[in-house]
N, C-alpha and C. Protein backbone atom coordinates (compact mmCIF):
# COMPACT_ATOMS: atom_id res chain seq x y z
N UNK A 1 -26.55 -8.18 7.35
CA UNK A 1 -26.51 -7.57 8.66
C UNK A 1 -25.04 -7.34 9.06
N UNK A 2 -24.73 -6.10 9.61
CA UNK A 2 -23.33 -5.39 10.17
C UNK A 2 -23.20 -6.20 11.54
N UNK A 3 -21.83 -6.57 11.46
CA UNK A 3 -21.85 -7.70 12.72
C UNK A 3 -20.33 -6.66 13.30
N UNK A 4 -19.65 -7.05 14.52
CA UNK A 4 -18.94 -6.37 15.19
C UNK A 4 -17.60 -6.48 14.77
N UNK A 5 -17.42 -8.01 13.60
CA UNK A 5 -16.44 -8.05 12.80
C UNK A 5 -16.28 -6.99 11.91
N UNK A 6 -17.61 -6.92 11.13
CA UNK A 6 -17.53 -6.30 9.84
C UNK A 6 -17.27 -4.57 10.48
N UNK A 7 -17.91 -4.14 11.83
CA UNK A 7 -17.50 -2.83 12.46
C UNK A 7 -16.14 -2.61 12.15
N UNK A 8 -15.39 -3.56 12.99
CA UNK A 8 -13.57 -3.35 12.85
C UNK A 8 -13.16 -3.00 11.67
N UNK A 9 -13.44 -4.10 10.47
CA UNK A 9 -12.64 -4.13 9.37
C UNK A 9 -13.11 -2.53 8.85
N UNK A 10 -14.13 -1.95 9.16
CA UNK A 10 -14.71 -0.86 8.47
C UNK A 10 -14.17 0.18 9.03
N UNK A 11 -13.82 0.08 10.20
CA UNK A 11 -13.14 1.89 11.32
C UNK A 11 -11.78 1.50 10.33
N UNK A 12 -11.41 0.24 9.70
CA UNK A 12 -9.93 0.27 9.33
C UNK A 12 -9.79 0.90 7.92
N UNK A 13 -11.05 0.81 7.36
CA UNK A 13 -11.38 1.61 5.90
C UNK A 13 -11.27 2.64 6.37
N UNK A 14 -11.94 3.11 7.49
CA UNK A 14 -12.08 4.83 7.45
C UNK A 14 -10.69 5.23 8.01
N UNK A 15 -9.84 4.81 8.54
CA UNK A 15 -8.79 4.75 8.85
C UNK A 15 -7.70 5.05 7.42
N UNK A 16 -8.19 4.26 6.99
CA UNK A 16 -7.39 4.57 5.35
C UNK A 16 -7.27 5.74 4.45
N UNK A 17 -8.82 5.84 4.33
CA UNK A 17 -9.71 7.09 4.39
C UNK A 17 -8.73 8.30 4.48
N UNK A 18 -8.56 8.87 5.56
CA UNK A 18 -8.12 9.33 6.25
C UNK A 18 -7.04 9.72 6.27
N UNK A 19 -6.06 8.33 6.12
CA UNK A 19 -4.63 8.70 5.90
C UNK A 19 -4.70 9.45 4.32
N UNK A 20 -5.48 8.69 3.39
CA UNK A 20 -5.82 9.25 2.07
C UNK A 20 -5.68 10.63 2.13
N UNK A 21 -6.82 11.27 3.03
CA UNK A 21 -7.10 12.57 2.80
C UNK A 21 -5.50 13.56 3.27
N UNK A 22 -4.69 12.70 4.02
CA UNK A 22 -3.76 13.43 4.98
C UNK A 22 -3.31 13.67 4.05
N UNK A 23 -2.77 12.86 2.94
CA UNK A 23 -1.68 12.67 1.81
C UNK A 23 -2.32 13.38 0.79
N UNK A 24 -3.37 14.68 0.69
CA UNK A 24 -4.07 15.17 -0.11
C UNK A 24 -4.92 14.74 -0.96
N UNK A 25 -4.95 13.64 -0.41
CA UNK A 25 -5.82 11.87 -1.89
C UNK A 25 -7.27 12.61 -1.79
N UNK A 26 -8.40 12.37 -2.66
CA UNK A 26 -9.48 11.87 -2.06
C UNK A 26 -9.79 10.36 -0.39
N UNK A 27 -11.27 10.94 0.07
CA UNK A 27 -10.73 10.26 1.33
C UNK A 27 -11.99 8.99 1.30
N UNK A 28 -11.07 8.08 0.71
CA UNK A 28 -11.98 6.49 0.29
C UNK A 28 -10.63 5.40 1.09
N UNK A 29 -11.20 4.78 1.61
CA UNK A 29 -10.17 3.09 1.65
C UNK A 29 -11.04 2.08 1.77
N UNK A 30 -10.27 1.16 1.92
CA UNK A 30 -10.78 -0.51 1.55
C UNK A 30 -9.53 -1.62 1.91
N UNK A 31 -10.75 -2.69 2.39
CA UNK A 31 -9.74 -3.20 3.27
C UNK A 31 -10.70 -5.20 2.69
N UNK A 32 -9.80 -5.80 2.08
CA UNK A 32 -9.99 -7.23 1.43
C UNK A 32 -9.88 -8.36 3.03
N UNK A 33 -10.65 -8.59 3.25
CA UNK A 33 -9.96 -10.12 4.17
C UNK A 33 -11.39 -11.40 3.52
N UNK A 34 -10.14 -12.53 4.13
CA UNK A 34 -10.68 -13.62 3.98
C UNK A 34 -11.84 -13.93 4.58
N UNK A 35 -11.97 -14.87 4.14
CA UNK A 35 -13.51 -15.89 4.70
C UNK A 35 -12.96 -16.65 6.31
N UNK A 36 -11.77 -16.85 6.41
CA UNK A 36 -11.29 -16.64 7.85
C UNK A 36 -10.62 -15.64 8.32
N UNK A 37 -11.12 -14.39 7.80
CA UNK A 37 -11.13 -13.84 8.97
C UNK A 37 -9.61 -12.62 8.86
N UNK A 38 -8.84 -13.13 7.43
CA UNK A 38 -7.66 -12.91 7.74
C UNK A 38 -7.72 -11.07 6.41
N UNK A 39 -6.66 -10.31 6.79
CA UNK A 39 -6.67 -8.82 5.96
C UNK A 39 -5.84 -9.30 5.24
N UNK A 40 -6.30 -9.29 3.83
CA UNK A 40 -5.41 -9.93 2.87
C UNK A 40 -4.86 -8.90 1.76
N UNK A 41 -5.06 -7.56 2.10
CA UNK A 41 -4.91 -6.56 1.20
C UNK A 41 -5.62 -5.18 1.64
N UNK A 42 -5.05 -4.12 1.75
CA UNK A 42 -5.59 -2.74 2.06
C UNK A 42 -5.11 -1.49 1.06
N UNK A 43 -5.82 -1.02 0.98
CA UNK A 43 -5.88 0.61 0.28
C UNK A 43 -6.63 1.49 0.54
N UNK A 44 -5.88 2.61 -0.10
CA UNK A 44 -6.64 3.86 -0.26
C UNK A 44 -6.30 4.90 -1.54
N UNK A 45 -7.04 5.53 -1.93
CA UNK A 45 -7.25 6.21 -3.25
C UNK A 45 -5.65 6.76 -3.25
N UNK A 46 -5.17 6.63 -4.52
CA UNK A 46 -4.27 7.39 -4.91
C UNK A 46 -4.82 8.03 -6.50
N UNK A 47 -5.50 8.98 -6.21
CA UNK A 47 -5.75 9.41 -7.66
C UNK A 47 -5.62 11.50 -7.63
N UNK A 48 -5.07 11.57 -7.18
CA UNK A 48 -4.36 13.23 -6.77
C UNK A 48 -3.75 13.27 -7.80
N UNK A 49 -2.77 11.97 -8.12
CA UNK A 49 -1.46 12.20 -9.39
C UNK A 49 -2.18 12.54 -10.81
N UNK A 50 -3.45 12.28 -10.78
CA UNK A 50 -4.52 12.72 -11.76
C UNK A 50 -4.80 10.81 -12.60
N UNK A 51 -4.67 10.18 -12.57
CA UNK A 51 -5.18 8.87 -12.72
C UNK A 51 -6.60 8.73 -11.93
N UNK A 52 -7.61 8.62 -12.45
CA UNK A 52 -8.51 8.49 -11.36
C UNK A 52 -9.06 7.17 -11.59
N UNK A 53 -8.72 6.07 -11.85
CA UNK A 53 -8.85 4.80 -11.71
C UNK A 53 -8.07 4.13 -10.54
N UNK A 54 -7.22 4.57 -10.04
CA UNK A 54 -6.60 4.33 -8.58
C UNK A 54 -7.55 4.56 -7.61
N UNK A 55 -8.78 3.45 -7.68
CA UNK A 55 -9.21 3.76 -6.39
C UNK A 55 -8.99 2.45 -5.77
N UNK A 56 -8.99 2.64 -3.84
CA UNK A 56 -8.91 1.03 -3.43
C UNK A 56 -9.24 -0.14 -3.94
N UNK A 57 -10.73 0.29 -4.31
CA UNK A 57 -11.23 -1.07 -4.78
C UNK A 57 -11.02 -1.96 -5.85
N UNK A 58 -10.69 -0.91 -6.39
CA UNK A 58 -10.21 -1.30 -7.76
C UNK A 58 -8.73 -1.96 -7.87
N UNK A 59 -8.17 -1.42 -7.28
CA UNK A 59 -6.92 -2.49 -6.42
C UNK A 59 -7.24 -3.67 -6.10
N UNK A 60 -8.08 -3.74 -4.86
CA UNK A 60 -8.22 -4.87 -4.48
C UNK A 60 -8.90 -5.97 -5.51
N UNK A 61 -10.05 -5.93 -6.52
CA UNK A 61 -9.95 -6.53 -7.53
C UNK A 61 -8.69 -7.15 -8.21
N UNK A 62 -7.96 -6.23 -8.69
CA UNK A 62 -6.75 -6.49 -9.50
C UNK A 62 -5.72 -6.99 -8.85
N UNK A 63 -5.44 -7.11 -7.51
CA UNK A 63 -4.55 -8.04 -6.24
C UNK A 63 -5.54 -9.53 -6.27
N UNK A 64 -7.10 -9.67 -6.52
CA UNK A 64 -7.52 -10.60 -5.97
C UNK A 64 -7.18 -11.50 -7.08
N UNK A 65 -7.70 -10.70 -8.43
CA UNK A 65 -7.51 -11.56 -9.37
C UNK A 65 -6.32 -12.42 -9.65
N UNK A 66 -4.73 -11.68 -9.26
CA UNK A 66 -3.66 -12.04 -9.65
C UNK A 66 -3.51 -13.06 -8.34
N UNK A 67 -3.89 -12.82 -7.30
CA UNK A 67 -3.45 -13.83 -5.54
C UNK A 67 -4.18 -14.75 -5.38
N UNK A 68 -5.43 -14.87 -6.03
CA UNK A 68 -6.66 -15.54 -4.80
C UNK A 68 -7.07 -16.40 -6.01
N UNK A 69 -7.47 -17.51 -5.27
CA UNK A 69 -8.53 -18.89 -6.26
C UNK A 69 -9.89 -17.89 -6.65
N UNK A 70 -10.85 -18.16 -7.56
CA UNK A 70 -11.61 -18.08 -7.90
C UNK A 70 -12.45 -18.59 -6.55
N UNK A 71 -12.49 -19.43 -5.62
CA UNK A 71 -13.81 -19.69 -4.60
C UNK A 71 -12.91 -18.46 -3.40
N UNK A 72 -11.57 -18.26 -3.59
CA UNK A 72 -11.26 -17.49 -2.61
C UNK A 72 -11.79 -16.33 -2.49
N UNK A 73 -11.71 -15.79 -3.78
CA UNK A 73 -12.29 -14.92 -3.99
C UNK A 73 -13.70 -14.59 -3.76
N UNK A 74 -14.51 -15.19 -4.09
CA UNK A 74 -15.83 -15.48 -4.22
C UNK A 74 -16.41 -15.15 -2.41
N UNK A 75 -15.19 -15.79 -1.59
CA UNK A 75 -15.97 -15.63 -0.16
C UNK A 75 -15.00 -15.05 0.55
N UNK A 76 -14.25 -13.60 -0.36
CA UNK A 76 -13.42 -13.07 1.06
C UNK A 76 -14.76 -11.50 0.57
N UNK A 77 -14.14 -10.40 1.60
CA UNK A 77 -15.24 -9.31 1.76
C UNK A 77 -14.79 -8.24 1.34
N UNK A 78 -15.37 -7.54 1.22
CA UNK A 78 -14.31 -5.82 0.78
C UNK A 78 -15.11 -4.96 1.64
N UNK A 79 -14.55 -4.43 2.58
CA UNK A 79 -14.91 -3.61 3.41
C UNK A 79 -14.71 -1.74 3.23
N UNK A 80 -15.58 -0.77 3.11
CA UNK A 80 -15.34 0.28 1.85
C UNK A 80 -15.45 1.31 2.70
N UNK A 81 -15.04 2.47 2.90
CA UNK A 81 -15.40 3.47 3.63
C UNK A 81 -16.39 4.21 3.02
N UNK A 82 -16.82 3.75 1.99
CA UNK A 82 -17.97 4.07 0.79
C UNK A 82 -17.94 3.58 -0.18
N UNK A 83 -19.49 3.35 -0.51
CA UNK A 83 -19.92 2.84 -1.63
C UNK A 83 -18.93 2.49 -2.98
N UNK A 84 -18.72 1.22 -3.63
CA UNK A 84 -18.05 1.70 -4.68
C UNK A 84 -18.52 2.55 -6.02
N UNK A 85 -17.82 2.92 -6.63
CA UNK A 85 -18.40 3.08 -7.84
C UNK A 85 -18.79 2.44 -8.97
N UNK A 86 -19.26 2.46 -9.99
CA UNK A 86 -19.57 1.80 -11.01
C UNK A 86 -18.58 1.27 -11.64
N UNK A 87 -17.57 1.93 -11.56
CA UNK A 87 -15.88 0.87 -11.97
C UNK A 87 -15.71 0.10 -11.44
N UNK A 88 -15.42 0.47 -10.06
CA UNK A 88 -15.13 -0.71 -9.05
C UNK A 88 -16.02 -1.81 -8.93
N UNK A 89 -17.09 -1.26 -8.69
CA UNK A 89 -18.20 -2.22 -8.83
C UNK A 89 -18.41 -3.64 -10.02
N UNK A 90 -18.06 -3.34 -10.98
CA UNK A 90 -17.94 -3.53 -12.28
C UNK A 90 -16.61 -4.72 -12.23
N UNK A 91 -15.50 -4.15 -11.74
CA UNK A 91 -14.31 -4.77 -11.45
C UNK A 91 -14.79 -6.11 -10.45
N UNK A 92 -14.93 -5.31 -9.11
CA UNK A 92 -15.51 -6.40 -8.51
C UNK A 92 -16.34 -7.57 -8.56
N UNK A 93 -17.73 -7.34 -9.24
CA UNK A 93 -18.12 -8.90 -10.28
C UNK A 93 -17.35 -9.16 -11.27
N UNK A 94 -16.47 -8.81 -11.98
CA UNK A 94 -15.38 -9.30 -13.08
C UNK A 94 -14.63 -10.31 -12.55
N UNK A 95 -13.95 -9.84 -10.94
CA UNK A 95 -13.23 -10.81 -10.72
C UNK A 95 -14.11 -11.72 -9.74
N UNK A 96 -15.21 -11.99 -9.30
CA UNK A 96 -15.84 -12.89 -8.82
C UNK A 96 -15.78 -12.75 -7.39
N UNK A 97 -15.58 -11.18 -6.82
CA UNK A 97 -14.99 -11.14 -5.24
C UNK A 97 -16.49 -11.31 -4.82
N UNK A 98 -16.47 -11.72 -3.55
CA UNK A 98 -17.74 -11.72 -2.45
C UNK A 98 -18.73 -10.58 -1.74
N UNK A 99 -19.02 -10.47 -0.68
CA UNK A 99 -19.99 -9.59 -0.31
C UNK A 99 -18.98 -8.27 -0.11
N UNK A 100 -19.59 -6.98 -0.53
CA UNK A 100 -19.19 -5.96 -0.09
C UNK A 100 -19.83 -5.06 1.47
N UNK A 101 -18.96 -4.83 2.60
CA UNK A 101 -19.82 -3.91 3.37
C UNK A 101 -19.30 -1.91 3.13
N UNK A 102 -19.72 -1.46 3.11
CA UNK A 102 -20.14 0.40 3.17
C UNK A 102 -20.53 1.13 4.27
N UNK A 103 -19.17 1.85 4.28
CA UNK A 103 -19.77 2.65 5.55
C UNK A 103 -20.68 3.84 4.90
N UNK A 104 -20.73 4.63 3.94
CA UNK A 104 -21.21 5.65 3.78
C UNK A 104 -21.87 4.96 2.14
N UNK A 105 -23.01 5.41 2.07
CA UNK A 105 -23.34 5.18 0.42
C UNK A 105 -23.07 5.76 -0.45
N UNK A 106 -23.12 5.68 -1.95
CA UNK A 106 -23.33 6.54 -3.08
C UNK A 106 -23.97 7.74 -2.95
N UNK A 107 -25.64 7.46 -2.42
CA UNK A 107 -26.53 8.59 -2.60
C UNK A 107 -26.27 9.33 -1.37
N UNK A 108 -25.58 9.13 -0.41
CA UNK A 108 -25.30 10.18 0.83
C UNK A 108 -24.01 10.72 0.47
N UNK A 109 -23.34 10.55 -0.51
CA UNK A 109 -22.03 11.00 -1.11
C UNK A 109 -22.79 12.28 -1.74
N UNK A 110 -23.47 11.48 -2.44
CA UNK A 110 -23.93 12.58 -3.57
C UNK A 110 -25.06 13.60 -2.99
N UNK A 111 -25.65 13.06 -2.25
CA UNK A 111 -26.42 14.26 -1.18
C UNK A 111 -25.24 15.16 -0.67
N UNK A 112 -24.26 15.03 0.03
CA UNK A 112 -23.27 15.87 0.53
C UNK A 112 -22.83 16.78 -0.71
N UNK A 113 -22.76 16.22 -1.30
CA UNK A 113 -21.60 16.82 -2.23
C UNK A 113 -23.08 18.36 -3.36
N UNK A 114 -24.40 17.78 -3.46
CA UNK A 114 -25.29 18.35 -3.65
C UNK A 114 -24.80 19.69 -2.80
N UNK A 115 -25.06 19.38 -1.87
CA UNK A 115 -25.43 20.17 -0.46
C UNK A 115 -24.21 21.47 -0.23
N UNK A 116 -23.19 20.70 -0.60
CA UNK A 116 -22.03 21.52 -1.05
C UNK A 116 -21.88 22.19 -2.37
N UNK A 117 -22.70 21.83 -3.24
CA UNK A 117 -22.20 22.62 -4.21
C UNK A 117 -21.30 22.38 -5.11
N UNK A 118 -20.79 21.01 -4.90
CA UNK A 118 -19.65 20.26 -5.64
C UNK A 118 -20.38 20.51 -7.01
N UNK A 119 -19.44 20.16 -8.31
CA UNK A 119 -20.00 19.48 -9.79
C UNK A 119 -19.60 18.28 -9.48
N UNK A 120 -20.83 17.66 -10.25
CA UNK A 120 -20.89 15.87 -10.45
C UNK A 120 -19.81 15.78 -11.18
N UNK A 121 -19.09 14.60 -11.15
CA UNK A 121 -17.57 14.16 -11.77
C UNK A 121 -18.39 13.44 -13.35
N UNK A 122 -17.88 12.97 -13.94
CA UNK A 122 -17.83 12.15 -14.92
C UNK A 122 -18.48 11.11 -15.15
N UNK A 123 -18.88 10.42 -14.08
CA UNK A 123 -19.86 8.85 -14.10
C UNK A 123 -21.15 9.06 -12.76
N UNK A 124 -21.90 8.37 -13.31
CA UNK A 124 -23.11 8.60 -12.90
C UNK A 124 -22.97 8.07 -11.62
N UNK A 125 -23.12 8.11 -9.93
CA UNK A 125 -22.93 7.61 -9.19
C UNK A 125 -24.14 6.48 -8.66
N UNK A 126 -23.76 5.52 -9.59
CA UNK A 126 -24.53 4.45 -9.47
C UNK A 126 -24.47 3.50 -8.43
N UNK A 127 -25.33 2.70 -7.55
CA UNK A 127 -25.46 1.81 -6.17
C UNK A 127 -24.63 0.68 -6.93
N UNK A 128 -24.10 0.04 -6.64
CA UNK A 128 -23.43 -1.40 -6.42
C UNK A 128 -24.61 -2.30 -7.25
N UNK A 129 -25.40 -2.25 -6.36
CA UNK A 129 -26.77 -3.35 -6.94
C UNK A 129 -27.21 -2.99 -8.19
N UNK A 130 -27.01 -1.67 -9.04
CA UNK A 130 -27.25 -1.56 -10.18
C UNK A 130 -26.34 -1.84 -10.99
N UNK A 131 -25.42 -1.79 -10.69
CA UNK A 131 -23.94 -1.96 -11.32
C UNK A 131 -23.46 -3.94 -11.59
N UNK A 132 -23.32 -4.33 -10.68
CA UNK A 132 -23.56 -5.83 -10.09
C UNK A 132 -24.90 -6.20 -9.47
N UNK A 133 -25.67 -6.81 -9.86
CA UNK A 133 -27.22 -7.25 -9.28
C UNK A 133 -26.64 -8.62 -8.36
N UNK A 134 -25.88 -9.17 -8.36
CA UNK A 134 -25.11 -10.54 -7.87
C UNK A 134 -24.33 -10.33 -6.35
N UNK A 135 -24.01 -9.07 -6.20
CA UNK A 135 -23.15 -8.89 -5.27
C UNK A 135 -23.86 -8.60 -3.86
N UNK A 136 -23.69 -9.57 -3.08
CA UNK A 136 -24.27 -9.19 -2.15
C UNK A 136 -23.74 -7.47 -1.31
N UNK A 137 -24.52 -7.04 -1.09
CA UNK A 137 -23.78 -5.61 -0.32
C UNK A 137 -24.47 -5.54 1.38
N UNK A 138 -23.98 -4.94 1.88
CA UNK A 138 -24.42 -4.32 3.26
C UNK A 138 -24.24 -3.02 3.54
N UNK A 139 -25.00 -2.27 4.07
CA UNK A 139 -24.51 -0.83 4.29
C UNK A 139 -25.42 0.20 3.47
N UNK A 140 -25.80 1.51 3.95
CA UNK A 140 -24.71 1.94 4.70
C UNK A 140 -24.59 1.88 6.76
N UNK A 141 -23.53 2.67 7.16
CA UNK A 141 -23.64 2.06 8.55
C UNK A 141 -24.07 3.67 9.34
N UNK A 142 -24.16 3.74 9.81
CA UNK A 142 -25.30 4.96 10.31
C UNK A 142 -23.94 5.65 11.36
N UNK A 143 -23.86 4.76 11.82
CA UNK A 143 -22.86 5.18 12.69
C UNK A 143 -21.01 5.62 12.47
N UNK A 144 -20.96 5.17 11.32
CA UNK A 144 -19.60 5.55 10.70
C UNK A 144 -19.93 7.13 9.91
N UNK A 145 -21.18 7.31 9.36
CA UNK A 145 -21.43 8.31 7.96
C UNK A 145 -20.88 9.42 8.56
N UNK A 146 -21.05 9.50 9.47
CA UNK A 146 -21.29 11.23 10.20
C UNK A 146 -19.53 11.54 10.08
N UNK A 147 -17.97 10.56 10.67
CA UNK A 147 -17.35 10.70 10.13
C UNK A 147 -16.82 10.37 8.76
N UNK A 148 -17.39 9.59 8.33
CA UNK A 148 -17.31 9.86 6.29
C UNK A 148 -17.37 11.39 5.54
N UNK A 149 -18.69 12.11 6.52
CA UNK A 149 -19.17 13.10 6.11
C UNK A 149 -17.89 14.15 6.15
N UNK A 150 -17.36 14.05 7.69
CA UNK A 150 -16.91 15.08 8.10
C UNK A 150 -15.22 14.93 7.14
N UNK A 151 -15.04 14.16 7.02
CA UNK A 151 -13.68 13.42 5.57
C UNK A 151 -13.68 13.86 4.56
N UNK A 152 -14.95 14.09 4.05
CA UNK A 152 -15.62 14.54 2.82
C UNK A 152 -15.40 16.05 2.71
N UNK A 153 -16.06 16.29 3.65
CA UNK A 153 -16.21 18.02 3.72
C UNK A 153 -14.71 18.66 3.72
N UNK A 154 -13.88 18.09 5.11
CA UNK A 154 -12.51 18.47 4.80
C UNK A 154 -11.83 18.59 3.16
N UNK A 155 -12.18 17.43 2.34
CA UNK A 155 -11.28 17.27 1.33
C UNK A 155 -11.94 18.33 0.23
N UNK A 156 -12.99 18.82 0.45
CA UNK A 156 -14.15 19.40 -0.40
C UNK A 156 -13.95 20.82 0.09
N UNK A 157 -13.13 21.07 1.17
CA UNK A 157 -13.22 22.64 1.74
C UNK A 157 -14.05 23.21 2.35
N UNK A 158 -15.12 22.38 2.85
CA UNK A 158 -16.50 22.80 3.60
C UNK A 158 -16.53 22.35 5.02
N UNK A 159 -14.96 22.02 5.56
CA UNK A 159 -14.85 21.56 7.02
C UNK A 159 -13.96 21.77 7.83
């Protein structure tokens, strides 16, 4: 369940988001805090330079692994302006991080991007729970999507 904490940390993903898209990025961020409470790490996609493994999350994995205990890890959150992907995802049970929340999902990504006319990229846009069955997730948030959407469309040329 989306609590008024997990709201904040998430306007701060889309916030990221955002700046992402300003800087011509794709428009994804992510935002790591502790089990008290604390932001222990933030990003957003840098994969424009043509690397497309630079996504937040995938950061934040690779910061947690090198900073954080193994139980630290285990109970801080990753807060996503969307769904991860099957990398990230992947990354994320590798390094043993905790619950993920989502403002926008996979399949409403990929509905948009349908809807637009996009081509599918390279990897199958798989849910979290198929990817990691262990990870607890939350999301998506109903009330963030509509600007996810409108992030999307900008970076996609349909807004």
């Amino acid at each position: 369940m989306v609590n008024e904490t997990d709201l904040r940390h998430l306007e701060r993903a889309v916030e990221l988001a955002a700046a992402a898209l300003d800087k011509g990025d794709e428009p994804f961020g992510s935002v790591l805090v502790s089990a008290a409470g604390e932001v222990l790490f933030e990003d957003h996609n840098h994969v424009a330079g043509g690397d497309h493994t630079q996504h937040p999350e995938f950061a934040i994995a690779r910061w947690a692994a090198q900073n954080l205990t193994p139980e630290e890890r285990a109970s801080a959150t990753v807060y996503t302006s969307g769904e991860h992907c099957p990398m990230c995802s992947a990354a994320h049970a590798w390094v043993g991080l905790g619950r993920i929340v989502y403002a926008s999902s996979s399949d409403q990504l990929t509905g948009w991007l349908t809807e637009w006319a996009v081509p599918a990229g390279p990897v199958r846009p798989l849910p979290v729970a198929e990817v990691a069955p262990g990870v607890p997730v939350d999301g998506p948030v109903e009330s963030l999507a509509d600007r996810i959407r409108a992030l999307q469309a900008r970076f996609h040329g349909r807004g």
